[in-house]
PDB file of N, CA and C in Angstrom:
ATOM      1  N   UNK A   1      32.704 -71.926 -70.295  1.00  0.00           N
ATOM      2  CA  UNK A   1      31.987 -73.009 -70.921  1.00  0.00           C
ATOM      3  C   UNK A   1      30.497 -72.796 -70.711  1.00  0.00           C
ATOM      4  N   UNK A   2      29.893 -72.712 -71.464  1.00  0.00           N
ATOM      5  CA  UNK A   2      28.476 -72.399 -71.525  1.00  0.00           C
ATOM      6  C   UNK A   2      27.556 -73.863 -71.355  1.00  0.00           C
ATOM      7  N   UNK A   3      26.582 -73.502 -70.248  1.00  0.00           N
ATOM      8  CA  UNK A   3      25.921 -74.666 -70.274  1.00  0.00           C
ATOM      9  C   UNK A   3      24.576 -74.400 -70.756  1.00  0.00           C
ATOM     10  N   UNK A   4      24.169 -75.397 -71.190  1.00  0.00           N
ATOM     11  CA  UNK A   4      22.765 -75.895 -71.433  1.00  0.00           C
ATOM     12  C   UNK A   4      21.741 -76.250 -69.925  1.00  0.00           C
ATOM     13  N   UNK A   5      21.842 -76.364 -68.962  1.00  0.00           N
ATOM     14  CA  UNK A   5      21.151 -76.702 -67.971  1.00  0.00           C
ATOM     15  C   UNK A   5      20.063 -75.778 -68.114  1.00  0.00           C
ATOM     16  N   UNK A   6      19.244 -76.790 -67.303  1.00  0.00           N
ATOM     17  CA  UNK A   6      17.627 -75.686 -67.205  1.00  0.00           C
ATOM     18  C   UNK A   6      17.438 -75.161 -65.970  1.00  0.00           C
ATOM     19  N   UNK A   7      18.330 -75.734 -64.444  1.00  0.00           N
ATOM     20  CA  UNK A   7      18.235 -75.173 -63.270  1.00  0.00           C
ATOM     21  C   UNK A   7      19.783 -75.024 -62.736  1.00  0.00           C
ATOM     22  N   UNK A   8      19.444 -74.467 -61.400  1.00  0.00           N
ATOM     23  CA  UNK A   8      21.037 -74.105 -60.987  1.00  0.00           C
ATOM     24  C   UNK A   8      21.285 -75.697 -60.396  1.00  0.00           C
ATOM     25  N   UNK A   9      20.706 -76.413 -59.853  1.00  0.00           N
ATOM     26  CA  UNK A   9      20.811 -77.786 -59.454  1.00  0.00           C
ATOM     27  C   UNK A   9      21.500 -78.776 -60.453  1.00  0.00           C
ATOM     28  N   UNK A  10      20.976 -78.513 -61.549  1.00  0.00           N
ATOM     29  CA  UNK A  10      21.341 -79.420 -62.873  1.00  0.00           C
ATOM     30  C   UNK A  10      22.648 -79.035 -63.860  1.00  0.00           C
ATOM     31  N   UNK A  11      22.672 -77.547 -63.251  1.00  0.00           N
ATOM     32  CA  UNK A  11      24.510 -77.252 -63.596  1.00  0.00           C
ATOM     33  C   UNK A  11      25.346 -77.199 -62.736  1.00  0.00           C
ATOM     34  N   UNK A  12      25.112 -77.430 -61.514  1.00  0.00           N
ATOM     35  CA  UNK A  12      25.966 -77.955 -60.422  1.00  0.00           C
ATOM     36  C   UNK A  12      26.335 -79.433 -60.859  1.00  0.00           C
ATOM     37  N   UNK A  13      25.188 -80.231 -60.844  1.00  0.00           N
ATOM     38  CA  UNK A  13      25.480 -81.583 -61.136  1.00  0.00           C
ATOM     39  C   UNK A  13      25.884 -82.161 -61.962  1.00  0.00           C
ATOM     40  N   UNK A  14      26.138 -81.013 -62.996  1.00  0.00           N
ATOM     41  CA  UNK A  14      26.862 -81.180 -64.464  1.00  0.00           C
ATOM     42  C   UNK A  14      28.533 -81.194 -64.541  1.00  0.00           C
ATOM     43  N   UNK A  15      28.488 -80.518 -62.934  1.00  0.00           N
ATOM     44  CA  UNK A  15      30.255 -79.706 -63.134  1.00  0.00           C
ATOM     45  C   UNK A  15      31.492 -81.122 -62.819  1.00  0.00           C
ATOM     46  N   UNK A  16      32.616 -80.688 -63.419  1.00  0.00           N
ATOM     47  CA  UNK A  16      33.533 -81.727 -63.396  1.00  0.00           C
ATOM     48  C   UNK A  16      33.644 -81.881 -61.671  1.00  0.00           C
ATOM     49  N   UNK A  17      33.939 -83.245 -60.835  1.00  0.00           N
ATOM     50  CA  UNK A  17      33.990 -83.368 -59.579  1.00  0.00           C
ATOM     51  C   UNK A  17      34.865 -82.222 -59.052  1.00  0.00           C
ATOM     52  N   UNK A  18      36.082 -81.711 -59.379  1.00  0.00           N
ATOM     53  CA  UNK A  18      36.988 -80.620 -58.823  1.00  0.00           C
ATOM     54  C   UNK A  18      36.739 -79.354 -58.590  1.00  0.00           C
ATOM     55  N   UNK A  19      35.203 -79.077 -59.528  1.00  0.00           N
ATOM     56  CA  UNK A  19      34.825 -78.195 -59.592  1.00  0.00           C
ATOM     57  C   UNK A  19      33.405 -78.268 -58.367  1.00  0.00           C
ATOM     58  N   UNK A  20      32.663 -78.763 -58.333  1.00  0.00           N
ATOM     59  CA  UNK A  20      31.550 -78.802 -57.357  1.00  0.00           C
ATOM     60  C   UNK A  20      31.542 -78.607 -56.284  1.00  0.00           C
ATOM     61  N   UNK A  21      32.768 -78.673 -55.410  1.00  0.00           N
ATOM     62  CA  UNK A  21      32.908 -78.043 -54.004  1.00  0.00           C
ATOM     63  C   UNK A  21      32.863 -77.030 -54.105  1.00  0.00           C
ATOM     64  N   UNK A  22      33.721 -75.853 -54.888  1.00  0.00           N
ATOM     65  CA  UNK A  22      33.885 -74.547 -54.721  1.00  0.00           C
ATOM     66  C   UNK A  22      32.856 -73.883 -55.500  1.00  0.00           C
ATOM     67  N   UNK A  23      32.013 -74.179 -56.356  1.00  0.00           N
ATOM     68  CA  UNK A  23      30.883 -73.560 -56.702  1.00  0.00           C
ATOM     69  C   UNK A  23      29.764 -73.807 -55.816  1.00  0.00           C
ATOM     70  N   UNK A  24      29.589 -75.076 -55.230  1.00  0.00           N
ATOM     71  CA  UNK A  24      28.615 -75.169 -54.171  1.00  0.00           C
ATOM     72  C   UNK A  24      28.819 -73.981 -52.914  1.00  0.00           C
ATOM     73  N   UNK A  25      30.317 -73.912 -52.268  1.00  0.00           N
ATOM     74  CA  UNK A  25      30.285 -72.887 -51.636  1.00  0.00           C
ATOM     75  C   UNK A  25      30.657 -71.675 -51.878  1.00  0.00           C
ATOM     76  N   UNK A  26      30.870 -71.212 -53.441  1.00  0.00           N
ATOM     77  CA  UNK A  26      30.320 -69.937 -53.838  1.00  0.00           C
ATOM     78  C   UNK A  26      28.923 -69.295 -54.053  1.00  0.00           C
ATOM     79  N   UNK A  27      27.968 -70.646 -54.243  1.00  0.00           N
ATOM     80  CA  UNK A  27      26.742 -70.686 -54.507  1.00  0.00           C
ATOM     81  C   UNK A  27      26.095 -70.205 -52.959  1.00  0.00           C
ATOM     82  N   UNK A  28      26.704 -71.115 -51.999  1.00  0.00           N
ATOM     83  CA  UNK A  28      25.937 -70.803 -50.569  1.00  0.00           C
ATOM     84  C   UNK A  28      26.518 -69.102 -50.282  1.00  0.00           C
ATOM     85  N   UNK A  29      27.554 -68.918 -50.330  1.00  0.00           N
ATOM     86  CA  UNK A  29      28.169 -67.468 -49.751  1.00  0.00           C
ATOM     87  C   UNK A  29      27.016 -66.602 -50.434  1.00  0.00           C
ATOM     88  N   UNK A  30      27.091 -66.611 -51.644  1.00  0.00           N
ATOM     89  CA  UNK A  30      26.019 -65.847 -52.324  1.00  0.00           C
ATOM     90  C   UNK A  30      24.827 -65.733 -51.869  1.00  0.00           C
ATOM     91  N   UNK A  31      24.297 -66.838 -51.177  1.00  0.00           N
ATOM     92  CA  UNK A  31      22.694 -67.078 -50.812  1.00  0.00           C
ATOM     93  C   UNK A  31      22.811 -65.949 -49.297  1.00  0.00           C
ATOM     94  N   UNK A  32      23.899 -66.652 -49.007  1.00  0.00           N
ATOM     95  CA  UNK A  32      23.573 -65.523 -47.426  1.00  0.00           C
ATOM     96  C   UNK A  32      23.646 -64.195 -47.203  1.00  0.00           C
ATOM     97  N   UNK A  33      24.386 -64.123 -48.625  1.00  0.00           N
ATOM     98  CA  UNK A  33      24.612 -62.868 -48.838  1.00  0.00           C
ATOM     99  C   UNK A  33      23.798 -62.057 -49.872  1.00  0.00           C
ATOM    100  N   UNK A  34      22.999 -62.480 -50.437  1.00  0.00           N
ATOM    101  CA  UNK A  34      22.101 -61.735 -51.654  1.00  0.00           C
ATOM    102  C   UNK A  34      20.842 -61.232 -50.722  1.00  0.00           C
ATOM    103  N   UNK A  35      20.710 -60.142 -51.149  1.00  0.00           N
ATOM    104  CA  UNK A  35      19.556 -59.265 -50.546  1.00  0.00           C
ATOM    105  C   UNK A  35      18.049 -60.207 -50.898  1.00  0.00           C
ATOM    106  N   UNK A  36      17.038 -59.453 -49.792  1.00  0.00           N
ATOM    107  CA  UNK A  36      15.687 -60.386 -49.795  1.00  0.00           C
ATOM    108  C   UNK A  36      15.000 -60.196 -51.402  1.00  0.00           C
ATOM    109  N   UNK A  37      14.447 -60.673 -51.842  1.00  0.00           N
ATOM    110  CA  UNK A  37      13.839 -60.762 -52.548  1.00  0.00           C
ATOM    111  C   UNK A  37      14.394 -60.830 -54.166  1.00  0.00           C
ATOM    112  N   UNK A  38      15.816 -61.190 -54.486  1.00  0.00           N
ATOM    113  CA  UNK A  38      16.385 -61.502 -55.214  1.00  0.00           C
ATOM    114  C   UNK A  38      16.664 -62.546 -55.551  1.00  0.00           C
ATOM    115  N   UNK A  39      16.563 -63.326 -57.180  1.00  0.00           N
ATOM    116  CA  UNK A  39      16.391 -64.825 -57.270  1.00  0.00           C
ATOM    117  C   UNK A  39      17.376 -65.442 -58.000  1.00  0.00           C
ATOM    118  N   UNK A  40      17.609 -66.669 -58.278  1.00  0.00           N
ATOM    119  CA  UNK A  40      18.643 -67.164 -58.877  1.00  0.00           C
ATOM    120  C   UNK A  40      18.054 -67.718 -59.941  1.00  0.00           C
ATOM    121  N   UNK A  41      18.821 -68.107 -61.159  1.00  0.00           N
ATOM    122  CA  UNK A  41      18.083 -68.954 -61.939  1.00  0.00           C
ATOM    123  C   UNK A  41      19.481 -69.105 -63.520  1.00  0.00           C
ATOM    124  N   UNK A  42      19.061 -69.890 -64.233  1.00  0.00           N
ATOM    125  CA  UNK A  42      19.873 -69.862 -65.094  1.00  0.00           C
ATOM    126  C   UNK A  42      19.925 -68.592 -66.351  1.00  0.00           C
ATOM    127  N   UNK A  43      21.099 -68.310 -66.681  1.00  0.00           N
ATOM    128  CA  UNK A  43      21.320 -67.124 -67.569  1.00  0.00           C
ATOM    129  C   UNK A  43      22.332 -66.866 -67.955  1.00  0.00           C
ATOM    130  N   UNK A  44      22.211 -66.876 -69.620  1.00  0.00           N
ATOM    131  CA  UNK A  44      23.604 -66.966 -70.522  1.00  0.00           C
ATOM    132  C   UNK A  44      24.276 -68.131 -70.368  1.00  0.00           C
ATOM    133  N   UNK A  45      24.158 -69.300 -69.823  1.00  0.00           N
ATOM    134  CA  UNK A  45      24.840 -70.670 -69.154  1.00  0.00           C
ATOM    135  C   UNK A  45      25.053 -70.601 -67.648  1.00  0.00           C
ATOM    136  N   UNK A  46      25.229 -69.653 -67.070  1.00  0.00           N
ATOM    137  CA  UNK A  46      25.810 -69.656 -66.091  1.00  0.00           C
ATOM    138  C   UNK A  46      24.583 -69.492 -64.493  1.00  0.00           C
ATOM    139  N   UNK A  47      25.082 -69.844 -63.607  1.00  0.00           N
ATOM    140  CA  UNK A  47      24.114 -69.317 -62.485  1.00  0.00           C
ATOM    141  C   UNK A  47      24.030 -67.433 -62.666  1.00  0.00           C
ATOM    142  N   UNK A  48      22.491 -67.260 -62.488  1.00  0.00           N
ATOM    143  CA  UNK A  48      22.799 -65.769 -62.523  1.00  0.00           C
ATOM    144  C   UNK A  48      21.663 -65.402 -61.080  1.00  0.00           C
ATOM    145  N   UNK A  49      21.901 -64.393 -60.828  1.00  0.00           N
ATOM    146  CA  UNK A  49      21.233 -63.815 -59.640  1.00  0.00           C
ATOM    147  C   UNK A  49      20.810 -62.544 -60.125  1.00  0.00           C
ATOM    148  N   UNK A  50      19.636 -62.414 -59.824  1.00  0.00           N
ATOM    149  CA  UNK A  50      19.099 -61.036 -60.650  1.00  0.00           C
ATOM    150  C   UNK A  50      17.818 -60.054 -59.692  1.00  0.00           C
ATOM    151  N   UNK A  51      18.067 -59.010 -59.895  1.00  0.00           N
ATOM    152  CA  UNK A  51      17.197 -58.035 -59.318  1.00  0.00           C
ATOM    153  C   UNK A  51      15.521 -58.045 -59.868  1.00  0.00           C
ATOM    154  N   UNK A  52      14.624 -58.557 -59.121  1.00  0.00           N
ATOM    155  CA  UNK A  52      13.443 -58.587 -59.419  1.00  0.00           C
ATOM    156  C   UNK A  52      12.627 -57.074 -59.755  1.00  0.00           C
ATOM    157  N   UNK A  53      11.402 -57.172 -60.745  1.00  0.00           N
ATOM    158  CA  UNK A  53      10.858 -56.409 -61.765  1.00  0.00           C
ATOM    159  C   UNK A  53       9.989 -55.617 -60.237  1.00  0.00           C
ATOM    160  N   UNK A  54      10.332 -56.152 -58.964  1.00  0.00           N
ATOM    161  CA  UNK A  54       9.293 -55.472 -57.888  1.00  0.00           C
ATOM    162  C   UNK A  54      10.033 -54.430 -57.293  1.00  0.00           C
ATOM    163  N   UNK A  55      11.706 -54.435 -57.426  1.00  0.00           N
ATOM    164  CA  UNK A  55      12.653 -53.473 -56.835  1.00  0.00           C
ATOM    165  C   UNK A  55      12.985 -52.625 -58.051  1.00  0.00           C
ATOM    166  N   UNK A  56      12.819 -53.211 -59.342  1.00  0.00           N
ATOM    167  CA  UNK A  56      13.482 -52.753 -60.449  1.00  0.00           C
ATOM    168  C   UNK A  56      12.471 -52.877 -61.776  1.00  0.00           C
ATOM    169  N   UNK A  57      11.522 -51.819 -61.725  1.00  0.00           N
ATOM    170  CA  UNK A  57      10.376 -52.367 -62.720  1.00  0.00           C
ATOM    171  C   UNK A  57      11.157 -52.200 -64.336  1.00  0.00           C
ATOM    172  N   UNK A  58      12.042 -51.263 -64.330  1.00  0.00           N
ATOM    173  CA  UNK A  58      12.600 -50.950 -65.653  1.00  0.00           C
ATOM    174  C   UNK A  58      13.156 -52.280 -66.472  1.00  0.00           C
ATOM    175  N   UNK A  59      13.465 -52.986 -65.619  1.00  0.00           N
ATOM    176  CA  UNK A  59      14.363 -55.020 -65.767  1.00  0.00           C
ATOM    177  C   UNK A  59      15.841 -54.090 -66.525  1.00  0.00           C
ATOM    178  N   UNK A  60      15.992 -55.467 -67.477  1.00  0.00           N
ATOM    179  CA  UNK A  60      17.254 -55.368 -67.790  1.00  0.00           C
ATOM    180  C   UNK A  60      16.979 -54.377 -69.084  1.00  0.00           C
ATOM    181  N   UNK A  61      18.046 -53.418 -69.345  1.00  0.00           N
ATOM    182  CA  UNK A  61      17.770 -52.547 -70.553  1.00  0.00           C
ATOM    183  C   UNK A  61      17.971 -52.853 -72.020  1.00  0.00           C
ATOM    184  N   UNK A  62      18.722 -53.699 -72.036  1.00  0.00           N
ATOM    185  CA  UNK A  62      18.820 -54.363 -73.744  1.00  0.00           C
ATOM    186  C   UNK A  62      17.473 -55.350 -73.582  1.00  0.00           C
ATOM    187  N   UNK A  63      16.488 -55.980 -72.681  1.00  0.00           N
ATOM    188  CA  UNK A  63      15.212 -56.197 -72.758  1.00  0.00           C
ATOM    189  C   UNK A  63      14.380 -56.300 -71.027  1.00  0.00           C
ATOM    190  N   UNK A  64      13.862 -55.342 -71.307  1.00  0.00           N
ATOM    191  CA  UNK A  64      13.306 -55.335 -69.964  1.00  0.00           C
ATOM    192  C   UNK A  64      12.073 -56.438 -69.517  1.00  0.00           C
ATOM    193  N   UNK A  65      11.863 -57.061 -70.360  1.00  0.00           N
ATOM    194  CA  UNK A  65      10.921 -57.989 -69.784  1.00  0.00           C
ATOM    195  C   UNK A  65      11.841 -58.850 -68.742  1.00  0.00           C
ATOM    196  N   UNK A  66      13.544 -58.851 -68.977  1.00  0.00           N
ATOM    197  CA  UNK A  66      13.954 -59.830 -68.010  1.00  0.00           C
ATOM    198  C   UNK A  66      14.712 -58.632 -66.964  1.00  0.00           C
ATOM    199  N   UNK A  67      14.508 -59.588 -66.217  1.00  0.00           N
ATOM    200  CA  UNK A  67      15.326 -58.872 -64.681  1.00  0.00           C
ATOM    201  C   UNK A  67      16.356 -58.209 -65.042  1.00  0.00           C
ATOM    202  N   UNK A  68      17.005 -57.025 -63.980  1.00  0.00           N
ATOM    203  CA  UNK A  68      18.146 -56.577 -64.047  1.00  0.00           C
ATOM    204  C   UNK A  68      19.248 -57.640 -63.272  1.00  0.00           C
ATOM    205  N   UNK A  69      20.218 -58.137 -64.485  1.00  0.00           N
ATOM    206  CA  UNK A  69      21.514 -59.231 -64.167  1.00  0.00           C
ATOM    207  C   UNK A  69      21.926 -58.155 -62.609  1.00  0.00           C
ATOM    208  N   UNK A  70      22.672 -58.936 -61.871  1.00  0.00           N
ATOM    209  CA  UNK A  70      23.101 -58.474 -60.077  1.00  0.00           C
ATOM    210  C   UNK A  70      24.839 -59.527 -60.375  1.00  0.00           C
ATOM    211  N   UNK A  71      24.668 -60.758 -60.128  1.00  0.00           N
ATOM    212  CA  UNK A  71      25.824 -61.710 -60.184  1.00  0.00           C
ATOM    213  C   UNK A  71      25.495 -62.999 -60.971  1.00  0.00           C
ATOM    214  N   UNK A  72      26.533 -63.385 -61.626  1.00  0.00           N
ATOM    215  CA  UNK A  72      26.568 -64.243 -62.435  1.00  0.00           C
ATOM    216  C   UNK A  72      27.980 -65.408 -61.872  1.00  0.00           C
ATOM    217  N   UNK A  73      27.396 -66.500 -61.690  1.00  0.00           N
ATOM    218  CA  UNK A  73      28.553 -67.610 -61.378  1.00  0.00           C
ATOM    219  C   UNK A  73      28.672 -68.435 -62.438  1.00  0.00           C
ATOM    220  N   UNK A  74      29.919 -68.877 -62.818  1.00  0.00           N
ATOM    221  CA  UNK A  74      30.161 -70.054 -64.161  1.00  0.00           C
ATOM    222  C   UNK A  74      31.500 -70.758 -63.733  1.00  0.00           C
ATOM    223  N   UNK A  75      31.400 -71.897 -64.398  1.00  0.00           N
ATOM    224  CA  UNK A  75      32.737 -72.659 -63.971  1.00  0.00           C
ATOM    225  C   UNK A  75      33.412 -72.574 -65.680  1.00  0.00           C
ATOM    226  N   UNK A  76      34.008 -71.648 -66.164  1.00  0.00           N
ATOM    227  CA  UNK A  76      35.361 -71.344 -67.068  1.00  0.00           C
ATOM    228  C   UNK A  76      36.139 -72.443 -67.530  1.00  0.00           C
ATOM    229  N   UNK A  77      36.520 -72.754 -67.985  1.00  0.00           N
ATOM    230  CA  UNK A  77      37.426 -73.785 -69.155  1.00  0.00           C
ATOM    231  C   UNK A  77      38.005 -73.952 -67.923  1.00  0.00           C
ATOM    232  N   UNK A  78      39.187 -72.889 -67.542  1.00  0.00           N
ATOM    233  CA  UNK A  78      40.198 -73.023 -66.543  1.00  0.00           C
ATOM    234  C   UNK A  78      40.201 -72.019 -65.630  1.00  0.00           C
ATOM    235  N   UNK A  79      39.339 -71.217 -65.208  1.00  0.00           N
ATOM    236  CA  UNK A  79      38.897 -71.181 -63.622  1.00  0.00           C
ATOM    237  C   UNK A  79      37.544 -70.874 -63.028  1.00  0.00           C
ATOM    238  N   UNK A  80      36.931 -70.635 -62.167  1.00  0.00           N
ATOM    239  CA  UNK A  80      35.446 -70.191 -61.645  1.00  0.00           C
ATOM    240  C   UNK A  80      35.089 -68.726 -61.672  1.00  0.00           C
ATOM    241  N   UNK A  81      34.480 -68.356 -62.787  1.00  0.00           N
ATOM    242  CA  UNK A  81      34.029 -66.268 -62.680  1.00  0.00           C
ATOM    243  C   UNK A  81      32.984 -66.386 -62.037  1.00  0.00           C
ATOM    244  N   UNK A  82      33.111 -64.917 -61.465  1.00  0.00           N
ATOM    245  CA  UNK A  82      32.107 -64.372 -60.895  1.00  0.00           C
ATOM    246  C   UNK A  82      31.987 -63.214 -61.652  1.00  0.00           C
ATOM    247  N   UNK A  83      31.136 -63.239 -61.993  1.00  0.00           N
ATOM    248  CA  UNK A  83      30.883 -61.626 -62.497  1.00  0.00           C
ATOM    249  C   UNK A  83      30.054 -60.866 -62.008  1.00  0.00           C
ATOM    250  N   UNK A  84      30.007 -59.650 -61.591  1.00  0.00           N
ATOM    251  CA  UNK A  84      29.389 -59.183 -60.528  1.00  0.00           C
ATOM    252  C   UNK A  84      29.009 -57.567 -61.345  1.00  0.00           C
ATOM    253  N   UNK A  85      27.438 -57.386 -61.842  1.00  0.00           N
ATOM    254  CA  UNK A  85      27.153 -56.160 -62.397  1.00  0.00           C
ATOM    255  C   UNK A  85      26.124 -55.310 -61.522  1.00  0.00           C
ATOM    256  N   UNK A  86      26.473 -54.993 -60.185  1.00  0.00           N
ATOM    257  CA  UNK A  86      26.341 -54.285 -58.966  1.00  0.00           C
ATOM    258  C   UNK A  86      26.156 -52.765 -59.461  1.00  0.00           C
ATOM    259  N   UNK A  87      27.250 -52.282 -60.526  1.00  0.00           N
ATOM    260  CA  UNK A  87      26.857 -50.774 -60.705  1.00  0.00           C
ATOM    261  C   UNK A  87      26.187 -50.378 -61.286  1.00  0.00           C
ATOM    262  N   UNK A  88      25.257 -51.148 -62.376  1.00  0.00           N
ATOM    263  CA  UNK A  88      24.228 -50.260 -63.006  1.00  0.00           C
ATOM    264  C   UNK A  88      23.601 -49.344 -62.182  1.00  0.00           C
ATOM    265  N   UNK A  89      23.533 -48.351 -63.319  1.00  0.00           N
ATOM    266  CA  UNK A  89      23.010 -47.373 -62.855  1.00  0.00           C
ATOM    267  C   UNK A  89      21.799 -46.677 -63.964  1.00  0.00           C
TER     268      UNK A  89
END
């Protein structure tokens, strides 16, 4: 399900109640676990986490003005993805 939100705060607070526990603590696992200088923000609907233009000046290759995508969180019709694009290369 694709959201419209403008922050990761405001698509948390969007999510059906059943859903907000386990994205909140997929959201935190992620935080402790995402390398320094990597940011979160909204992308494609979903929470995305992305490799900054200071580790990765090339960004993303279908347009490099934006970051290279890292992980993407969404809450799904009927379950929670993670999508995780770790191997670019």
């Amino acid at each position: 399900m694709t959201s419209t939100a403008a922050s990761a705060q405001e698509y948390l607070d969007s999510l059906p109640a059943d859903r907000k526990s386990a994205m909140s603590q997929l959201r935190d696992t992620i935080f402790k676990n995402l390398p320094e200088g990597f940011s979160e923000g909204m992308a494609y609907g979903m929470l995305g986490y992305a490799v900054p233009h200071s580790y990765y000046p090339a960004g993303y290759h279908c347009d490099p003005k934006q970051p290279l995508p890292f992980v993407s969180l969404a809450s799904q019709k009927n379950f929670i993805a993670l999508y995780h694009m770790g191997l670019t290369a």
